[in-house]
N, C-alpha and C. Protein backbone atom coordinates (compact mmCIF):
# COMPACT_ATOMS: atom_id res chain seq x y z
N UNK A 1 0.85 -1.17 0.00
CA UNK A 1 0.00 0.00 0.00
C UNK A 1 0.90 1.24 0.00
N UNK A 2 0.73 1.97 -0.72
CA UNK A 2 1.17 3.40 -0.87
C UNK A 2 0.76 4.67 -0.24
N UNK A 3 1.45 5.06 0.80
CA UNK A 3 0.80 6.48 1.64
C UNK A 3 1.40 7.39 1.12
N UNK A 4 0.82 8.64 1.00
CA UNK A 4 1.45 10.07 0.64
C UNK A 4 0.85 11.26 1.22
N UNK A 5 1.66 11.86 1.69
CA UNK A 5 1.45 13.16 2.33
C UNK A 5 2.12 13.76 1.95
N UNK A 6 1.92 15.39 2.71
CA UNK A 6 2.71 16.45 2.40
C UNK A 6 3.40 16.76 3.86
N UNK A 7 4.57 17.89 3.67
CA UNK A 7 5.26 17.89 5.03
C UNK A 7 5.26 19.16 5.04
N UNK A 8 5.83 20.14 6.01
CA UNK A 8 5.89 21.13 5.80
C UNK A 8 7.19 22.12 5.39
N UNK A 9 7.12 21.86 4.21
CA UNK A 9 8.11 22.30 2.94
C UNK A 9 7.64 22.86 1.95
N UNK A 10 8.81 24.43 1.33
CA UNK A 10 8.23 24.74 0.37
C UNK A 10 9.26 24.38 -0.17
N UNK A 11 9.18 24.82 -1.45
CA UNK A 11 10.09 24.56 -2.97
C UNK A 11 10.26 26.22 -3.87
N UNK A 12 11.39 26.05 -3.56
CA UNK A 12 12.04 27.26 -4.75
C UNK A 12 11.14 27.23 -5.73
N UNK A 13 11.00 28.72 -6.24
CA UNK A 13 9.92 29.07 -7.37
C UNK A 13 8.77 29.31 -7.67
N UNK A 14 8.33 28.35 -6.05
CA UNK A 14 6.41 28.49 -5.49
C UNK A 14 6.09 30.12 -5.57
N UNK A 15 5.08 30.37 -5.74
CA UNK A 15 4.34 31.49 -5.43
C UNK A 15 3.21 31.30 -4.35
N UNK A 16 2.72 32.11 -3.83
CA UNK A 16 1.69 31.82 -3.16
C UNK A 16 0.61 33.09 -3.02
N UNK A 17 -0.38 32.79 -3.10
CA UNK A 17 -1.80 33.96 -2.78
C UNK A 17 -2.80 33.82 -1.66
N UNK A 18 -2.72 35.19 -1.20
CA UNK A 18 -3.71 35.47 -0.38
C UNK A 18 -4.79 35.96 -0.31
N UNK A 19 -5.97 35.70 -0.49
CA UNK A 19 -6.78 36.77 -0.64
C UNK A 19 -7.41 36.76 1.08
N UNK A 20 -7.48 38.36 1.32
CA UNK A 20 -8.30 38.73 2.54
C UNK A 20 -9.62 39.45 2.53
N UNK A 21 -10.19 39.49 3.21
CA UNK A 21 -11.09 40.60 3.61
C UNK A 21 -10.77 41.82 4.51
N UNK A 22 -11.48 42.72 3.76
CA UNK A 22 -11.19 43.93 4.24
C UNK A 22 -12.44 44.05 5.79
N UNK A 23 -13.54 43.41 5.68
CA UNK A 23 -14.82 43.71 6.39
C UNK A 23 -14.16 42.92 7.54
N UNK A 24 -14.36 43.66 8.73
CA UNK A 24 -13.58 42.83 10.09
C UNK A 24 -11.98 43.39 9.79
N UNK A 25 -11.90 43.95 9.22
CA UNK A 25 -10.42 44.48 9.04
C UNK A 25 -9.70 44.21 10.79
N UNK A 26 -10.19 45.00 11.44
CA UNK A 26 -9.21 44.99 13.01
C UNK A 26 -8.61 43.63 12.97
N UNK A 27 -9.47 42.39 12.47
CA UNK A 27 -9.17 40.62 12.73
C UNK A 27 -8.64 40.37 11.62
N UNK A 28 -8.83 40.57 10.28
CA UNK A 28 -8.23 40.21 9.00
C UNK A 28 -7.08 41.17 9.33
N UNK A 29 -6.46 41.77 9.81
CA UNK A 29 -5.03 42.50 9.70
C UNK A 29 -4.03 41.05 10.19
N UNK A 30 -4.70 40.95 11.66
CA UNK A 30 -4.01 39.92 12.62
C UNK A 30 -3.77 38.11 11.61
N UNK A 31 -4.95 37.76 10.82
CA UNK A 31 -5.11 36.75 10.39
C UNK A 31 -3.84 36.76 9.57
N UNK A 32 -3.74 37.88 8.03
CA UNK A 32 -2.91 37.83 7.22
C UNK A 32 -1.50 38.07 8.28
N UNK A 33 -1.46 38.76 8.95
CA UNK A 33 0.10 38.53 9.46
C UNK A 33 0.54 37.58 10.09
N UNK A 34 -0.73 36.67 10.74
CA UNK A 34 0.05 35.07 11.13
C UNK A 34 0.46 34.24 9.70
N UNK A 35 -0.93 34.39 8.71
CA UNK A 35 -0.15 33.74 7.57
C UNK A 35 1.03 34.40 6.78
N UNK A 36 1.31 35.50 6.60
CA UNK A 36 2.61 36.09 6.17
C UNK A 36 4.08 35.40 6.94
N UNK A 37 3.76 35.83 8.10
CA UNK A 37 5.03 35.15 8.93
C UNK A 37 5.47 33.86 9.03
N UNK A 38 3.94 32.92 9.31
CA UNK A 38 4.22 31.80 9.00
C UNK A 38 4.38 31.13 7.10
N UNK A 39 4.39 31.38 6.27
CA UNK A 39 5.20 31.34 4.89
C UNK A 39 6.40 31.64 4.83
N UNK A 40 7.00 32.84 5.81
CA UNK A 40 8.30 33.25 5.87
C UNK A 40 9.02 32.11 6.18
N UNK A 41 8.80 31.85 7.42
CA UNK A 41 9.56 31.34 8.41
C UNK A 41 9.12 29.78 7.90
N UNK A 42 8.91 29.42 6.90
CA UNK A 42 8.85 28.18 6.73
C UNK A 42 9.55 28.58 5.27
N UNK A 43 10.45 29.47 4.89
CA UNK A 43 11.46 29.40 3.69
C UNK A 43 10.49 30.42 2.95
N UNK A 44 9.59 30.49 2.55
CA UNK A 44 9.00 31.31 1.66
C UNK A 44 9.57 32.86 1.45
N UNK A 45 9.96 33.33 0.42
CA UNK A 45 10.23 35.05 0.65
C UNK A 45 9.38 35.46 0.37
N UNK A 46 9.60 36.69 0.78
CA UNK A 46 8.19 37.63 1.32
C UNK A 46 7.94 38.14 -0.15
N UNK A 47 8.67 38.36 -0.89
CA UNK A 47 8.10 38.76 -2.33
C UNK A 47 7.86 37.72 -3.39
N UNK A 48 7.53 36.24 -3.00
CA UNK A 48 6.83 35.16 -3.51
C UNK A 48 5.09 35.16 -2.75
N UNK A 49 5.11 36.12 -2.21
CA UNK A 49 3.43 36.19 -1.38
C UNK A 49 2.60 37.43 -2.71
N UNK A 50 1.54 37.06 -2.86
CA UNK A 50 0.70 38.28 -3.23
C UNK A 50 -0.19 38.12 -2.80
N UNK A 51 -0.63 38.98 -1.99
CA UNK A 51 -1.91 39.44 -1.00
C UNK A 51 -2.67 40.07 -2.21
N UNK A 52 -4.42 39.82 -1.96
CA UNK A 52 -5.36 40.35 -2.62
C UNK A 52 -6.30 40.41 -1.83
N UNK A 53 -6.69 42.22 -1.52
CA UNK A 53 -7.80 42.47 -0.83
C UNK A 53 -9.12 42.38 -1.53
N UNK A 54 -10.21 42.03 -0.62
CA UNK A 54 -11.78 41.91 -1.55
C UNK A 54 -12.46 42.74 -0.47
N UNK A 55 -13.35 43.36 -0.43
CA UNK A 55 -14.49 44.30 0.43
C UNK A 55 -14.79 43.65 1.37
N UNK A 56 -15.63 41.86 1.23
CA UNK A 56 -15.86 41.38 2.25
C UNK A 56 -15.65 40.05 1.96
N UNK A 57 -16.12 39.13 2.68
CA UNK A 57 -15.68 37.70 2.73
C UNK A 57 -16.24 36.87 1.24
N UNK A 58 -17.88 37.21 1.02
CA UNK A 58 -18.66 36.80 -0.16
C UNK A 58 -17.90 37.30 -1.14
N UNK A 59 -16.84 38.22 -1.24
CA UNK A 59 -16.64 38.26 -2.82
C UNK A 59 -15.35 37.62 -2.61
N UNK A 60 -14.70 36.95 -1.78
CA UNK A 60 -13.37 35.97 -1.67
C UNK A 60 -13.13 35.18 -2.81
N UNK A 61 -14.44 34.19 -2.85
CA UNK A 61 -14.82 33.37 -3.58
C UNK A 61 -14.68 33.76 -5.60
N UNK A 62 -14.99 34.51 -6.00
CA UNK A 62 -14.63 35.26 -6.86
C UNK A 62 -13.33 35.59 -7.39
N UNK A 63 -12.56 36.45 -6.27
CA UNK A 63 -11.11 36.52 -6.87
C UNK A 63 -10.26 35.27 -6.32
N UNK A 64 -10.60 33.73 -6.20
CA UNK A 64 -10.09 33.15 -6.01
C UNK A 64 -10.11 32.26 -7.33
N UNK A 65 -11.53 32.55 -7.39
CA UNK A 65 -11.86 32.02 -9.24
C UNK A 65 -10.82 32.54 -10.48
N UNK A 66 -11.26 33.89 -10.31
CA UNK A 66 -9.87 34.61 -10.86
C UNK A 66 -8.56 34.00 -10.80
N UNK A 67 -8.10 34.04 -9.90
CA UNK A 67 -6.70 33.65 -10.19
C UNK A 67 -6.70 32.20 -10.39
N UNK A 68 -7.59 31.55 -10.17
CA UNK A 68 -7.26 29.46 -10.46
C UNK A 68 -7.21 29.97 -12.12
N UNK A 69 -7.78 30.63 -12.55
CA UNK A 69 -8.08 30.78 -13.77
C UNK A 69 -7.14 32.16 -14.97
N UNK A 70 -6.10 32.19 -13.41
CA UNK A 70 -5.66 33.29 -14.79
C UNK A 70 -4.32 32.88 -14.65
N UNK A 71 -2.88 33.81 -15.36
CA UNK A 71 -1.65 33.37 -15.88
C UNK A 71 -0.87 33.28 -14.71
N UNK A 72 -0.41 33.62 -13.32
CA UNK A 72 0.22 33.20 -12.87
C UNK A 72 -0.09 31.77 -12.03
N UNK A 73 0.66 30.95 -11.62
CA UNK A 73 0.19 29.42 -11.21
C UNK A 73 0.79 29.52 -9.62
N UNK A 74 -0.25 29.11 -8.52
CA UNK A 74 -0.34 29.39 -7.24
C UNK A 74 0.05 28.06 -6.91
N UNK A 75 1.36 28.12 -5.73
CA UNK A 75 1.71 26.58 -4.91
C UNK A 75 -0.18 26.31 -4.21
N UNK A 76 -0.34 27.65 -3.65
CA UNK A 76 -1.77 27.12 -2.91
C UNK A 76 -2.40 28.68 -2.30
N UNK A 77 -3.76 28.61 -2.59
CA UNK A 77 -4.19 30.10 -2.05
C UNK A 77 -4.63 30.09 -0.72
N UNK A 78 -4.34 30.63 -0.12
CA UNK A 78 -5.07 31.12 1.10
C UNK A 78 -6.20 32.03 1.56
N UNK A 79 -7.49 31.35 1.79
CA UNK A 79 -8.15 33.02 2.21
C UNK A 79 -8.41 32.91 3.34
N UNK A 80 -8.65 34.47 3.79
CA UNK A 80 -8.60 34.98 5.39
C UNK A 80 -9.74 35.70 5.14
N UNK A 81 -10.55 35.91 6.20
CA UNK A 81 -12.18 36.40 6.46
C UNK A 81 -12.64 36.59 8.04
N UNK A 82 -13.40 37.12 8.03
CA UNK A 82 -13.71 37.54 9.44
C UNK A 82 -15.17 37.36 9.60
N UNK A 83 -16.35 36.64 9.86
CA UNK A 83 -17.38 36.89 9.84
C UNK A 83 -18.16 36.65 10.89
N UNK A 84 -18.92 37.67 11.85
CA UNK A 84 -19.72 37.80 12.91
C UNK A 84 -20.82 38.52 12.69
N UNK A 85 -21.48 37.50 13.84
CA UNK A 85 -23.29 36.99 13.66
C UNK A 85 -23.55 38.49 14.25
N UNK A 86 -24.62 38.81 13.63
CA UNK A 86 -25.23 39.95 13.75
C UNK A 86 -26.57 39.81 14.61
N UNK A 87 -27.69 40.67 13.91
CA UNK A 87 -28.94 40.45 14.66
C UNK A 87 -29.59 40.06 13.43
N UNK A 88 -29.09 39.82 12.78
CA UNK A 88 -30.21 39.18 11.07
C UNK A 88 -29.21 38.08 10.62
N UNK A 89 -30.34 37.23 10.25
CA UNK A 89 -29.82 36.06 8.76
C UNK A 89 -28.43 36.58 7.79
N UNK A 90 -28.45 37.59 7.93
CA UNK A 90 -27.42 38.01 7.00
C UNK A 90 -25.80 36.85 7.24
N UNK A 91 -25.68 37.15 8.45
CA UNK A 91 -24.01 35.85 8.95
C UNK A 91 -24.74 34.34 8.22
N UNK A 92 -25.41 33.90 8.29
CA UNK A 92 -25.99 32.95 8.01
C UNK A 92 -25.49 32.27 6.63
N UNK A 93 -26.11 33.37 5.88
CA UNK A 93 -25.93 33.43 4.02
C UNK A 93 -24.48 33.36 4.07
N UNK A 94 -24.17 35.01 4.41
CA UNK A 94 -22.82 34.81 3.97
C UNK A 94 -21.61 33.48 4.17
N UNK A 95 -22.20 32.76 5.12
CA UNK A 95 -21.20 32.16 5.87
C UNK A 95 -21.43 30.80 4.87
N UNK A 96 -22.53 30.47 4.70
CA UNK A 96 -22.83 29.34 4.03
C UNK A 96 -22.51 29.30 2.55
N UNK A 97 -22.79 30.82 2.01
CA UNK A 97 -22.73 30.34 0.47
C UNK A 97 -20.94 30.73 0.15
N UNK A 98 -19.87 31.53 1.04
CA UNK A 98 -18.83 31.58 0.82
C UNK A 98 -18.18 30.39 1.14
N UNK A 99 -18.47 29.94 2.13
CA UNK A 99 -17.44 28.26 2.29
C UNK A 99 -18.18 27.23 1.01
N UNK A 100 -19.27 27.14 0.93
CA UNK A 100 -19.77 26.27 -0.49
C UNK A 100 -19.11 26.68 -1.51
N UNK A 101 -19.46 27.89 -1.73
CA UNK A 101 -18.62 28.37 -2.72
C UNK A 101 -17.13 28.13 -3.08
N UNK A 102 -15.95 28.28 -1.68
CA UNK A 102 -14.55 28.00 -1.86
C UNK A 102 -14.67 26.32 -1.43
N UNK A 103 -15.26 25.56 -1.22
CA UNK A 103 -15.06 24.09 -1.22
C UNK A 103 -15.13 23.68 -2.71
N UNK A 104 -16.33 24.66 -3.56
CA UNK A 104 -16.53 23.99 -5.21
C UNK A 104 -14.76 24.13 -5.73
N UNK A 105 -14.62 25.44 -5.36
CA UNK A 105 -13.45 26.24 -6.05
C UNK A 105 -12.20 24.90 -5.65
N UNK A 106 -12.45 24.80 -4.43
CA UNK A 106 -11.09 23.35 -4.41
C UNK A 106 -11.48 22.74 -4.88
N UNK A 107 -12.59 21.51 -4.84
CA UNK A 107 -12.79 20.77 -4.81
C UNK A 107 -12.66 20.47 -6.65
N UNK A 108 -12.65 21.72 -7.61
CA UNK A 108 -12.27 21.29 -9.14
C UNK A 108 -11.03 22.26 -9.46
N UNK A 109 -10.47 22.53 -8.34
CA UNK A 109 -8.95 22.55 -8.93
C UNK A 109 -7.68 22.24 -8.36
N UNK A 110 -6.50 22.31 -9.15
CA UNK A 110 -5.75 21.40 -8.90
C UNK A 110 -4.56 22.10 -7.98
N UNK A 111 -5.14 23.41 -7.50
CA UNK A 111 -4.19 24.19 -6.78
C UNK A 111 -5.11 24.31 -5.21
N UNK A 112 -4.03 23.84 -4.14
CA UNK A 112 -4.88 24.06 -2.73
C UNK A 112 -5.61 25.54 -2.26
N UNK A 113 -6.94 25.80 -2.22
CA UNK A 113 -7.67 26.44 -1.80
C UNK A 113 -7.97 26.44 -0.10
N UNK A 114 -7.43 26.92 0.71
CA UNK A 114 -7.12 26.91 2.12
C UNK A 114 -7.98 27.66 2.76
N UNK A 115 -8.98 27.18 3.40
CA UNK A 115 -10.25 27.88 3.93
C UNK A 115 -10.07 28.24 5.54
N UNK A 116 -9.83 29.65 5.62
CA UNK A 116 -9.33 30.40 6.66
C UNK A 116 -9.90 31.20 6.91
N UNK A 117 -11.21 31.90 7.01
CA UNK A 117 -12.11 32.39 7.01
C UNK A 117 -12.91 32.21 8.52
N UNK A 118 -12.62 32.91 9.33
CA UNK A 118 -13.79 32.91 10.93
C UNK A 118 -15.27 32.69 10.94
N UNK A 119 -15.75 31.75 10.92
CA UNK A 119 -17.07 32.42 11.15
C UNK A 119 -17.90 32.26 12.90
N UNK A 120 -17.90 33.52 13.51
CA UNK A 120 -18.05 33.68 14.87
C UNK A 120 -19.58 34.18 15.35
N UNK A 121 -19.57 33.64 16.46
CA UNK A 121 -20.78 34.54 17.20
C UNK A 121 -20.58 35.77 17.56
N UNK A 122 -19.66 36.34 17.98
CA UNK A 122 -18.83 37.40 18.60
C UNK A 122 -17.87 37.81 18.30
N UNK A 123 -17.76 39.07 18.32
CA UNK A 123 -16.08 39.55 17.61
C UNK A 123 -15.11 39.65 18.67
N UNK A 124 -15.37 39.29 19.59
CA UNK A 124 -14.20 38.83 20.76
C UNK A 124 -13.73 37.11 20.36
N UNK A 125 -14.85 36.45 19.85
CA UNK A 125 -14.32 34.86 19.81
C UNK A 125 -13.27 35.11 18.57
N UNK A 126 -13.51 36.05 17.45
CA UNK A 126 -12.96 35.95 16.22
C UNK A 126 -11.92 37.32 16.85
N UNK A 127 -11.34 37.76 17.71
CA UNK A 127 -10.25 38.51 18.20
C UNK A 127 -9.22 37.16 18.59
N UNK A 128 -9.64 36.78 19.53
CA UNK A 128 -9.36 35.77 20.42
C UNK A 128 -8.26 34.46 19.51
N UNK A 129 -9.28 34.07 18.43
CA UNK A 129 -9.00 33.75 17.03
C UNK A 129 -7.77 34.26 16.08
N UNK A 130 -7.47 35.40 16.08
CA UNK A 130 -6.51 35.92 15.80
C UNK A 130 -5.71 36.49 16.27
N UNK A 131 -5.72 36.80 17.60
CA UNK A 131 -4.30 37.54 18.30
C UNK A 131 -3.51 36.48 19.58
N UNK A 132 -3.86 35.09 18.96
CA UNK A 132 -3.12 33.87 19.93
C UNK A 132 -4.00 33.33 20.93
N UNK A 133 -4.41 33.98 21.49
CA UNK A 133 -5.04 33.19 22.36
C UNK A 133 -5.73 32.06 22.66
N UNK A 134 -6.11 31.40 21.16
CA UNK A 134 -6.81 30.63 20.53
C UNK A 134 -6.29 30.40 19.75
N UNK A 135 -5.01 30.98 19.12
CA UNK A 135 -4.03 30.46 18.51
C UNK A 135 -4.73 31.83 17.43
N UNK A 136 -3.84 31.53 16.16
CA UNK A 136 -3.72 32.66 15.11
C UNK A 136 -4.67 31.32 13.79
N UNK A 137 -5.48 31.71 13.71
CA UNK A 137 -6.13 30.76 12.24
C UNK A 137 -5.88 31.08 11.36
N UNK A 138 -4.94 32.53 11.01
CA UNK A 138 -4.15 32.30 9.87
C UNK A 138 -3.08 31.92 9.58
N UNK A 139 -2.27 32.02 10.62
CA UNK A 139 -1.39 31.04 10.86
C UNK A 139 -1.55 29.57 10.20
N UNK A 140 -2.41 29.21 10.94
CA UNK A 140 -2.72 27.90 10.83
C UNK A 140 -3.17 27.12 9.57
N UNK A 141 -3.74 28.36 8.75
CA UNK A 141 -3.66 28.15 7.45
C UNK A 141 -2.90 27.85 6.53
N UNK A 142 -2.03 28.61 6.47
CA UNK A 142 -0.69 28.79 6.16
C UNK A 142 -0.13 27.50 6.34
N UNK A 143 -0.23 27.01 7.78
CA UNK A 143 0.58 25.32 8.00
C UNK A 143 -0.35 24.63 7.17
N UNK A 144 -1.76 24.61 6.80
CA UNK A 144 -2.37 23.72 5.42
C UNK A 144 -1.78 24.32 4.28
N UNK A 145 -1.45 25.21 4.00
CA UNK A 145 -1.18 25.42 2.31
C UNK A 145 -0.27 24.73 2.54
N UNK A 146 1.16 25.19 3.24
CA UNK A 146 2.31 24.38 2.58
C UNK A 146 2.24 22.95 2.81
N UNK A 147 1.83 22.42 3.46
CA UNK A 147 1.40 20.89 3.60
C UNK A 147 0.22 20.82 2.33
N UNK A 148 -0.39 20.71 1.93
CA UNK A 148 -1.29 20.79 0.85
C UNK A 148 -0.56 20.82 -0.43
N UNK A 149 0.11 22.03 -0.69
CA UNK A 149 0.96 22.62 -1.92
C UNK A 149 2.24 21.41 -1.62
N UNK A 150 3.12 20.46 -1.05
CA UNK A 150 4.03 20.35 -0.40
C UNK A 150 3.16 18.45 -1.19
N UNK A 151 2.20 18.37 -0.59
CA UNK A 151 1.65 17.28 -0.99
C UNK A 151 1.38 17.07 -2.22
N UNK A 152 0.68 18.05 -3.11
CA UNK A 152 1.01 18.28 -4.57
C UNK A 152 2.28 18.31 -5.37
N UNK A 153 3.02 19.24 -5.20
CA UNK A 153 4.19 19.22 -5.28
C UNK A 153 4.72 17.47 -5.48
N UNK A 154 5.15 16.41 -3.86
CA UNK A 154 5.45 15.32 -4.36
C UNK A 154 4.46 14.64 -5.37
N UNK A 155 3.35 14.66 -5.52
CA UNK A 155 2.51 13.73 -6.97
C UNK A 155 3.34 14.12 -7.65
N UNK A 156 3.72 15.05 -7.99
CA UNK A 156 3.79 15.66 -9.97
C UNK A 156 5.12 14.95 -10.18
N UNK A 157 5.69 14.12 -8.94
CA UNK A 157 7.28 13.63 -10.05
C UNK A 157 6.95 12.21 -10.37
């Protein structure tokens, strides 16, 4: 029987993308800088990252389409999001049709789509979430792309 995984390694030449949200900004600042640092510090240079801001979490999904689909080729994208429940259905939608949405987006392509995105009752749980205390979930993202991208990577030889 044959096992394969990925480890946490990058490879000379990778690129990598981020897309964030701007909505929740105070928490999407904290998210993208756990995943920035953690890409660094796992070999990545900082000018192999391209960050791409979107307004809010629902249009993530979109410029993630974009780039599976346009000329530069991503080791693995990352998105970061912030989303807390309000007093309306509104957290609801958003929350449901953006993760459906970025599961289709992995689930038919061949570059890791890394779903890093909060979705909270409270903007203390999604603080909490991003400034350690609970650890950094973009961070943690970041440890799936390159394990993901890292796992791809060994198939292709």
């Amino acid at each position: 029987m044959a096992e394969h995984q990925g480890f946490l390694m990058t490879h000379p030449g990778q690129r990598w993308a981020i897309v964030v949200s701007r909505f929740n900004q105070r928490v999407t600042d904290r998210l993208l800088e756990g995943a920035v640092d953690t890409l660094i510090r796992h070999g990545v240079p900082a000018d192999a990252v391209d960050v791409f801001w979107t307004p809010g979490a629902f249009e993530i999904p979109n410029m993630v389409h974009y780039l599976l689909n346009g000329n530069k080729k991503y080791a693995a994208i990352i998105t970061l999001g912030a989303i807390v429940r309000g007093e309306t259905p509104h957290f609801d939608f958003i929350a449901a049709s953006t993760s459906s949405a970025l599961a289709d987006l992995n689930r038919h392509s061949n570059i890791p789509v890394i779903f890093g995105i909060l979705t909270c009752d409270t903007m203390a749980q999604a603080e909490d979430r991003a400034d350690g205390k609970a650890g950094n979930k973009g961070a943690e993202a970041a440890l799936a792309a390159i394990e993901m991208a890292d796992l791809h990577y060994r198939l292709k030889d």
